[in-house]
C-alpha atoms as a PDB file:
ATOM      1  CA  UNK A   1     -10.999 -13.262  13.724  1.00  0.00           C
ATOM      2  CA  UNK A   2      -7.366 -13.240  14.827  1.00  0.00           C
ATOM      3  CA  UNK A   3      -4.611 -11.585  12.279  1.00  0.00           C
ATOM      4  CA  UNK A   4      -3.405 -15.489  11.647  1.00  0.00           C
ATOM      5  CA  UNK A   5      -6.796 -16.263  10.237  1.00  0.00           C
ATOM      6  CA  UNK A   6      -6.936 -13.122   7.969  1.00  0.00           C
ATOM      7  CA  UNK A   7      -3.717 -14.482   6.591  1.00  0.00           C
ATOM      8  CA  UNK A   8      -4.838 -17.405   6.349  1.00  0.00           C
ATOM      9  CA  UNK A   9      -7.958 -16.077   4.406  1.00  0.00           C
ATOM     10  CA  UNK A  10      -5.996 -13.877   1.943  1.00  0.00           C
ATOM     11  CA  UNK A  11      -5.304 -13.975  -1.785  1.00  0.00           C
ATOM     12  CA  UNK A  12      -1.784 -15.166  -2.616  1.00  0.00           C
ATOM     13  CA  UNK A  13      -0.555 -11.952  -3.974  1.00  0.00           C
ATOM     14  CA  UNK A  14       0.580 -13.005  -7.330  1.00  0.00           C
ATOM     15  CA  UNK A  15      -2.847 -14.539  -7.709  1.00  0.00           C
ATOM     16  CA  UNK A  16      -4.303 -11.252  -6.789  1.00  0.00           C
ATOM     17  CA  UNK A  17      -2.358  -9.757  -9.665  1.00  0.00           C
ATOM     18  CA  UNK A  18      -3.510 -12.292 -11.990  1.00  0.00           C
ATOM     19  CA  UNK A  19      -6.897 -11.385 -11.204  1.00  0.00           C
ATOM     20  CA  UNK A  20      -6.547  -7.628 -11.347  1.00  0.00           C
ATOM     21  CA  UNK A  21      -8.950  -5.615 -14.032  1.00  0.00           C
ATOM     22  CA  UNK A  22      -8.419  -1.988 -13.162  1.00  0.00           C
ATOM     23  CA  UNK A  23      -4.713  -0.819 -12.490  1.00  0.00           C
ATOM     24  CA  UNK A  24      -3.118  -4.555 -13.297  1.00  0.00           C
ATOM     25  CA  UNK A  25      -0.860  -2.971 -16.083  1.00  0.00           C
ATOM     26  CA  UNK A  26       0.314   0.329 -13.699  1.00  0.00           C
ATOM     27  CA  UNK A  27       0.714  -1.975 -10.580  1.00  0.00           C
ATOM     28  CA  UNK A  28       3.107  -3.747 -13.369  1.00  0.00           C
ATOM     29  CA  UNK A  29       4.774  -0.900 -14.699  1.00  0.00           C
ATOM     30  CA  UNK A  30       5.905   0.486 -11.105  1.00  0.00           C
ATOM     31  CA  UNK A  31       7.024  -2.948 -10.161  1.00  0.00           C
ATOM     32  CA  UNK A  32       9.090  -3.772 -13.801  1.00  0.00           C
ATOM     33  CA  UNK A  33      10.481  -0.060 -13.022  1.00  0.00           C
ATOM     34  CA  UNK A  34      11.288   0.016  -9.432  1.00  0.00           C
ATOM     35  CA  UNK A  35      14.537  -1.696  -7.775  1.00  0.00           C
ATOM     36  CA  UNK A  36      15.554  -1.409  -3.949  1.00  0.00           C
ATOM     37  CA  UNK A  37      18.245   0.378  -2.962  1.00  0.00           C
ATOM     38  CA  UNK A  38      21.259  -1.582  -1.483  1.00  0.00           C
ATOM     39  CA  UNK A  39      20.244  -1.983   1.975  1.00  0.00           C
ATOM     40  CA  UNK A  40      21.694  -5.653   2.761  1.00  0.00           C
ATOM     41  CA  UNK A  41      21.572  -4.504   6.792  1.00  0.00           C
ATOM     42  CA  UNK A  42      18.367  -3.900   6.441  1.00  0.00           C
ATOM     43  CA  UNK A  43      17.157  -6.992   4.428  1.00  0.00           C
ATOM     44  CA  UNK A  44      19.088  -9.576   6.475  1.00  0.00           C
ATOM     45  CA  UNK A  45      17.047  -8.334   9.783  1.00  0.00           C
ATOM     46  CA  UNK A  46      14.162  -8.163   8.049  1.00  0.00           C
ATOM     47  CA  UNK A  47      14.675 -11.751   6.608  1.00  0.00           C
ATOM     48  CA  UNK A  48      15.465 -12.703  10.235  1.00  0.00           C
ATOM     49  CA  UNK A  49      12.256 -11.575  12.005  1.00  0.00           C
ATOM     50  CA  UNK A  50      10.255 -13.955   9.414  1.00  0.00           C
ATOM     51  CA  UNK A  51       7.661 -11.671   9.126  1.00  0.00           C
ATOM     52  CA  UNK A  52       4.578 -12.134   6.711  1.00  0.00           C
ATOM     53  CA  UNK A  53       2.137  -9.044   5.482  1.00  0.00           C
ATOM     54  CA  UNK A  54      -1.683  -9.006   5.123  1.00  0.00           C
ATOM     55  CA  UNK A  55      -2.663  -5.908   2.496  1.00  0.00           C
ATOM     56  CA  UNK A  56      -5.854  -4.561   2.701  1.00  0.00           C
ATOM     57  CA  UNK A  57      -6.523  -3.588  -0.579  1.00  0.00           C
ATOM     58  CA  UNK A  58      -8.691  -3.311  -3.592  1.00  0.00           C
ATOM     59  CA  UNK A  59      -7.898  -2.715  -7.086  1.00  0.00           C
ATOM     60  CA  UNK A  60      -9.355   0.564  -8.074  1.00  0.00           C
ATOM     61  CA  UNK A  61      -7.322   2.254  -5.281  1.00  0.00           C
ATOM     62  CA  UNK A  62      -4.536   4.555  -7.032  1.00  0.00           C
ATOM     63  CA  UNK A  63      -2.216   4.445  -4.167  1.00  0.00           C
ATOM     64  CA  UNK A  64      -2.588   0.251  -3.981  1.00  0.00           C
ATOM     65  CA  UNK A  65      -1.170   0.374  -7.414  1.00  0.00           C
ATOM     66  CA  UNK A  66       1.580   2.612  -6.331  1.00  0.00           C
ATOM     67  CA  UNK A  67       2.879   0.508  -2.687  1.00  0.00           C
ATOM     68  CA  UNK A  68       1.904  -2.842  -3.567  1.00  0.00           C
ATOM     69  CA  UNK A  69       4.744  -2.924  -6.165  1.00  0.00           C
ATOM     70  CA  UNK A  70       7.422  -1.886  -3.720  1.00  0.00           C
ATOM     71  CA  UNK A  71       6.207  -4.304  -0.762  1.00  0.00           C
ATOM     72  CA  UNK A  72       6.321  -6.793  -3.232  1.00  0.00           C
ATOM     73  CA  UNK A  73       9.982  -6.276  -3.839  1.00  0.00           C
ATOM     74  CA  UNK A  74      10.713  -5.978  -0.482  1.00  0.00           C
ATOM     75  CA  UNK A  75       8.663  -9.351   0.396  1.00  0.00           C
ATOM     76  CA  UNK A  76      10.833 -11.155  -2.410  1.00  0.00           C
ATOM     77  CA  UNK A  77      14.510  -9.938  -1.047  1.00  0.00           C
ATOM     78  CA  UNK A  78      13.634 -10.906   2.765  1.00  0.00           C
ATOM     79  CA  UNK A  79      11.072 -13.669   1.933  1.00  0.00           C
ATOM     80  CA  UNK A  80       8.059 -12.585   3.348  1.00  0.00           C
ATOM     81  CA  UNK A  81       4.816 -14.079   2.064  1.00  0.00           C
ATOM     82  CA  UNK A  82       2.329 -11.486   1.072  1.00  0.00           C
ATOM     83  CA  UNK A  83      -1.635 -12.095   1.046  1.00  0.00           C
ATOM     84  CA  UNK A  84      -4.344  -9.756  -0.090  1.00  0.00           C
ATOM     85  CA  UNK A  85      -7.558  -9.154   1.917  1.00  0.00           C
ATOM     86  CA  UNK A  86     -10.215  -7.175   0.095  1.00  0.00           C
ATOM     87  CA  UNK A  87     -11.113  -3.873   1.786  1.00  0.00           C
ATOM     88  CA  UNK A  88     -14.976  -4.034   0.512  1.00  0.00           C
ATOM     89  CA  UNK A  89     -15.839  -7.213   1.382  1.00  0.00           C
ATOM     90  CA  UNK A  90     -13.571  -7.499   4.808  1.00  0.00           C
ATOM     91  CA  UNK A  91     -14.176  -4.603   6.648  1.00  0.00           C
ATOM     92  CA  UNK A  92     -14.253  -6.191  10.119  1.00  0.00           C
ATOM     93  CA  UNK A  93     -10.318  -6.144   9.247  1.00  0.00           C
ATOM     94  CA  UNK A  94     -10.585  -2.824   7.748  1.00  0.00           C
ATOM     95  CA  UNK A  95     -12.369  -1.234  10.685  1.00  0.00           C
ATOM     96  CA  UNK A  96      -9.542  -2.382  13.021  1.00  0.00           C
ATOM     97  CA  UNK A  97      -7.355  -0.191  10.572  1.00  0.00           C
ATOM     98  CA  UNK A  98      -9.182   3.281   9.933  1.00  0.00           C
ATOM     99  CA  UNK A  99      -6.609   6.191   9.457  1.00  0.00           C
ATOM    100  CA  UNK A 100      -6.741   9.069  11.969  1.00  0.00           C
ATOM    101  CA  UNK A 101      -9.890   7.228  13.434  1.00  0.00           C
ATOM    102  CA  UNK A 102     -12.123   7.370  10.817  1.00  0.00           C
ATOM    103  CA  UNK A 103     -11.255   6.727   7.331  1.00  0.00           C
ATOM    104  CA  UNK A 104     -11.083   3.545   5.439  1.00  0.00           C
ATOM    105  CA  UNK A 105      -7.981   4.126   3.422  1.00  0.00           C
ATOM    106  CA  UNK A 106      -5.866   1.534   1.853  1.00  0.00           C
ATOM    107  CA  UNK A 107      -3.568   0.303   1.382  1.00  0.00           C
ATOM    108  CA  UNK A 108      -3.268  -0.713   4.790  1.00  0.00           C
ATOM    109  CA  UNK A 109      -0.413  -3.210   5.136  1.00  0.00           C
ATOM    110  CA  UNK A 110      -0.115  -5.545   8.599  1.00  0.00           C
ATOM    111  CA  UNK A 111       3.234  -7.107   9.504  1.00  0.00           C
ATOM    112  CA  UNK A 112       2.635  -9.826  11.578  1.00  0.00           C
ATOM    113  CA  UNK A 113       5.321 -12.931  13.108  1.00  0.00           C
ATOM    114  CA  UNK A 114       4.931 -16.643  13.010  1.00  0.00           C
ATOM    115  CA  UNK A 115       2.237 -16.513  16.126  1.00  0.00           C
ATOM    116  CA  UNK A 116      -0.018 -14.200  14.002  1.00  0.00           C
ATOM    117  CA  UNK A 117       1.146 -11.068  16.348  1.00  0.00           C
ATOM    118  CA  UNK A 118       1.469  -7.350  14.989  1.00  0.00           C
ATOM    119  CA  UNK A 119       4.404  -6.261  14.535  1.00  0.00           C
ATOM    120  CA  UNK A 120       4.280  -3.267  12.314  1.00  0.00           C
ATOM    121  CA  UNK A 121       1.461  -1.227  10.560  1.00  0.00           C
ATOM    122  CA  UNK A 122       1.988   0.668   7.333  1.00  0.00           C
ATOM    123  CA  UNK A 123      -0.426   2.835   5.389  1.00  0.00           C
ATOM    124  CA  UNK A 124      -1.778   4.188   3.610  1.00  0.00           C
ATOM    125  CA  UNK A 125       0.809   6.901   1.998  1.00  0.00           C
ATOM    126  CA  UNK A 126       4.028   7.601   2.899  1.00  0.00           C
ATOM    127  CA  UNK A 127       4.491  11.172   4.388  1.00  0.00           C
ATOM    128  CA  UNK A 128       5.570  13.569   1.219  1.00  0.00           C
ATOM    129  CA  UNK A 129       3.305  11.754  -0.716  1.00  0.00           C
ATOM    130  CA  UNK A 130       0.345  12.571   1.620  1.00  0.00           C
ATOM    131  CA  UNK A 131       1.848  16.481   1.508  1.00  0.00           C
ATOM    132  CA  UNK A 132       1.465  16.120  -2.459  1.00  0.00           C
ATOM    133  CA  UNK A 133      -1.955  14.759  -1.889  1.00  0.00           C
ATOM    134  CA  UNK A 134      -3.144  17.240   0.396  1.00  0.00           C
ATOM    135  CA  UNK A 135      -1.989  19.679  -1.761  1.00  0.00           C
ATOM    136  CA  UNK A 136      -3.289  18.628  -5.171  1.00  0.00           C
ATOM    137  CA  UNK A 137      -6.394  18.404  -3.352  1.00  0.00           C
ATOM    138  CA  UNK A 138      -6.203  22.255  -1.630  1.00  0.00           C
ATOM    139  CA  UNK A 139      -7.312  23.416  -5.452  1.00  0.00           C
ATOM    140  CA  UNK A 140     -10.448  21.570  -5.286  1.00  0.00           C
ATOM    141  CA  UNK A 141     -13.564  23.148  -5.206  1.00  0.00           C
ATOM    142  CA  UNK A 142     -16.474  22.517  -2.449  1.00  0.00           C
ATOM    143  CA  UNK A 143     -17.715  19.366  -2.336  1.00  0.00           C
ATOM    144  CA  UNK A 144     -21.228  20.626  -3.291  1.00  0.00           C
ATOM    145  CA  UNK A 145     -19.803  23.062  -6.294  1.00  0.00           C
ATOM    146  CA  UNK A 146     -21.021  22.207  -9.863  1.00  0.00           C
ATOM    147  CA  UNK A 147     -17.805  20.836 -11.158  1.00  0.00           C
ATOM    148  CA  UNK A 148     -16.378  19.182  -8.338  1.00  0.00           C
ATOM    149  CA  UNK A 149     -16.354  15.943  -9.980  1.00  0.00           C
ATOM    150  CA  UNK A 150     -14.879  17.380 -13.596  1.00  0.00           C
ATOM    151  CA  UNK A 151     -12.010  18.866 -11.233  1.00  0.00           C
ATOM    152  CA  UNK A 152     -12.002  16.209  -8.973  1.00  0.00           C
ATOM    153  CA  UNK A 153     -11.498  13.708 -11.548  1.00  0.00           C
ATOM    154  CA  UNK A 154      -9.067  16.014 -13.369  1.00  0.00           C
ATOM    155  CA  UNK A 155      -7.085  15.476 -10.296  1.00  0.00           C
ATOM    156  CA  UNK A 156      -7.432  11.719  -9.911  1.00  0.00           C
ATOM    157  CA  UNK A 157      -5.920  11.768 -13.594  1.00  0.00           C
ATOM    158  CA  UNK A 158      -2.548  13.961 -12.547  1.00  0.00           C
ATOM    159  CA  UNK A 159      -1.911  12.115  -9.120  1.00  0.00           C
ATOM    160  CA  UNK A 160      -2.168   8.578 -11.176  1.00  0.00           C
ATOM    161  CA  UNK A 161       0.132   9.887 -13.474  1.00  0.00           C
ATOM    162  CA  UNK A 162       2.530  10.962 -10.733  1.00  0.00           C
ATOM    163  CA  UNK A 163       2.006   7.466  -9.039  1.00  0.00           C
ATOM    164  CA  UNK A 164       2.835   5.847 -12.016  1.00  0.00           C
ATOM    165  CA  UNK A 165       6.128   7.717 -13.375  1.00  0.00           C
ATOM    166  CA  UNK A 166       7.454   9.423 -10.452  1.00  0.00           C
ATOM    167  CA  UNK A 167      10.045   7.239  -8.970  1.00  0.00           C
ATOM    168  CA  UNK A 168      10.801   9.656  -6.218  1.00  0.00           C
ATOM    169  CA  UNK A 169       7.310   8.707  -4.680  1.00  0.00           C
ATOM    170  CA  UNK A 170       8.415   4.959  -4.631  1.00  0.00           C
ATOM    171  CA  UNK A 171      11.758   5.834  -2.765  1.00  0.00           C
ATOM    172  CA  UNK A 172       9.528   7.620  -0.583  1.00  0.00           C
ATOM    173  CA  UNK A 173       7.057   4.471  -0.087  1.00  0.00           C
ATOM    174  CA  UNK A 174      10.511   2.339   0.477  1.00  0.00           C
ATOM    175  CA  UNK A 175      11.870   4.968   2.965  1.00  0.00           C
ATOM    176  CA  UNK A 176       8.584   5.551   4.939  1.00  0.00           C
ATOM    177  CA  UNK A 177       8.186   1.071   5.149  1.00  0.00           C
ATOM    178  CA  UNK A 178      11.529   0.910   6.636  1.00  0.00           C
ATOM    179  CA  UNK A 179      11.241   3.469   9.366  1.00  0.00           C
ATOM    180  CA  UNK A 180       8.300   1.585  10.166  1.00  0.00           C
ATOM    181  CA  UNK A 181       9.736  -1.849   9.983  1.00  0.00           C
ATOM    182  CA  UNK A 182      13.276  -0.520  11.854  1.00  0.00           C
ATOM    183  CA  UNK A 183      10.998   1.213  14.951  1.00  0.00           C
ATOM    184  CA  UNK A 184       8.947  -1.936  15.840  1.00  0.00           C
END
């Protein structure tokens, strides 16, 4: 399938919040909390390009609650429309988008023009928040150690909480979508 037909086959993104059972309420909280900085420059050339966004997503993901909320923003000021593709169900798309080769993270968010080209590809974390990730999860134990899924989930609990409260993270997320946007 070409990118226009993935579009074309995505959930509206305010009807995928609707639907949402896991992190509805977080994805909420971030995007009630967050505002973009003044960056009219930016917006109008954005706006200009009349780009729309497909998000490969799924709502368990902890770091799809934390970016979806500032795309959205950013969608609303420049009018881009926004769809949702599932990650689980879709991953003919999702294979096309595996980080460093081989991973299926999300969110995984494709900027593509009127004629269903890519433009852009952003995902899944910005940079310092993969260095706080990386090194949250350096205290881990093995995989194969008895309480690597106490710790593990110990961990999932802390980064969530940073997700959801830490506002620096979202300037980050903001930051790390425009340099992506402004070099394409």
């Amino acid at each position: 399938m070409k990118l226009n037909d993935w579009f074309a086959k995505g959930i509206p993104s305010q009807e995928y919040v609707d639907s949402m059972q896991k992190h509805k309420e977080d994805l909420l909280h971030i995007y009630d909390s967050y505002s973009l900085p003044e960056d009219e420059e930016f917006f109008s050339k954005l706006k200009e390009k009349n780009l729309r966004v497909i998000v490969i997503t799924e709502d368990w993901c902890g770091d799809a609650m934390m970016n979806t909320p500032v795309l959205l923003h950013l969608a609303e000021k420049t009018d881009m429309e926004v769809r949702m593709i599932l990650r689980d169900s879709n991953l003919e798309l999702m294979d096309q988008y595996l980080t460093n080769g081989k991973s299926r993270s999300i969110p995984i968010f494709i900027f593509i023009d009127d004629a269903g080209n890519e433009v852009a590809k952003w995902g899944p974390r910005a940079e310092p928040v993969q260095k706080y990730v990386d090194e949250i999860r350096a205290d881990l134990p093995d995989k194969d150690a008895e309480d690597y899924k106490e710790k593990f989930d110990d961990m999932i609990k802390v980064m969530y909480g940073e997700y959801k409260s830490n506002s620096t993270f979202w300037n980050h997320v903001y930051q790390s979508i425009k340099t992506t946007l402004t070099s394409n």
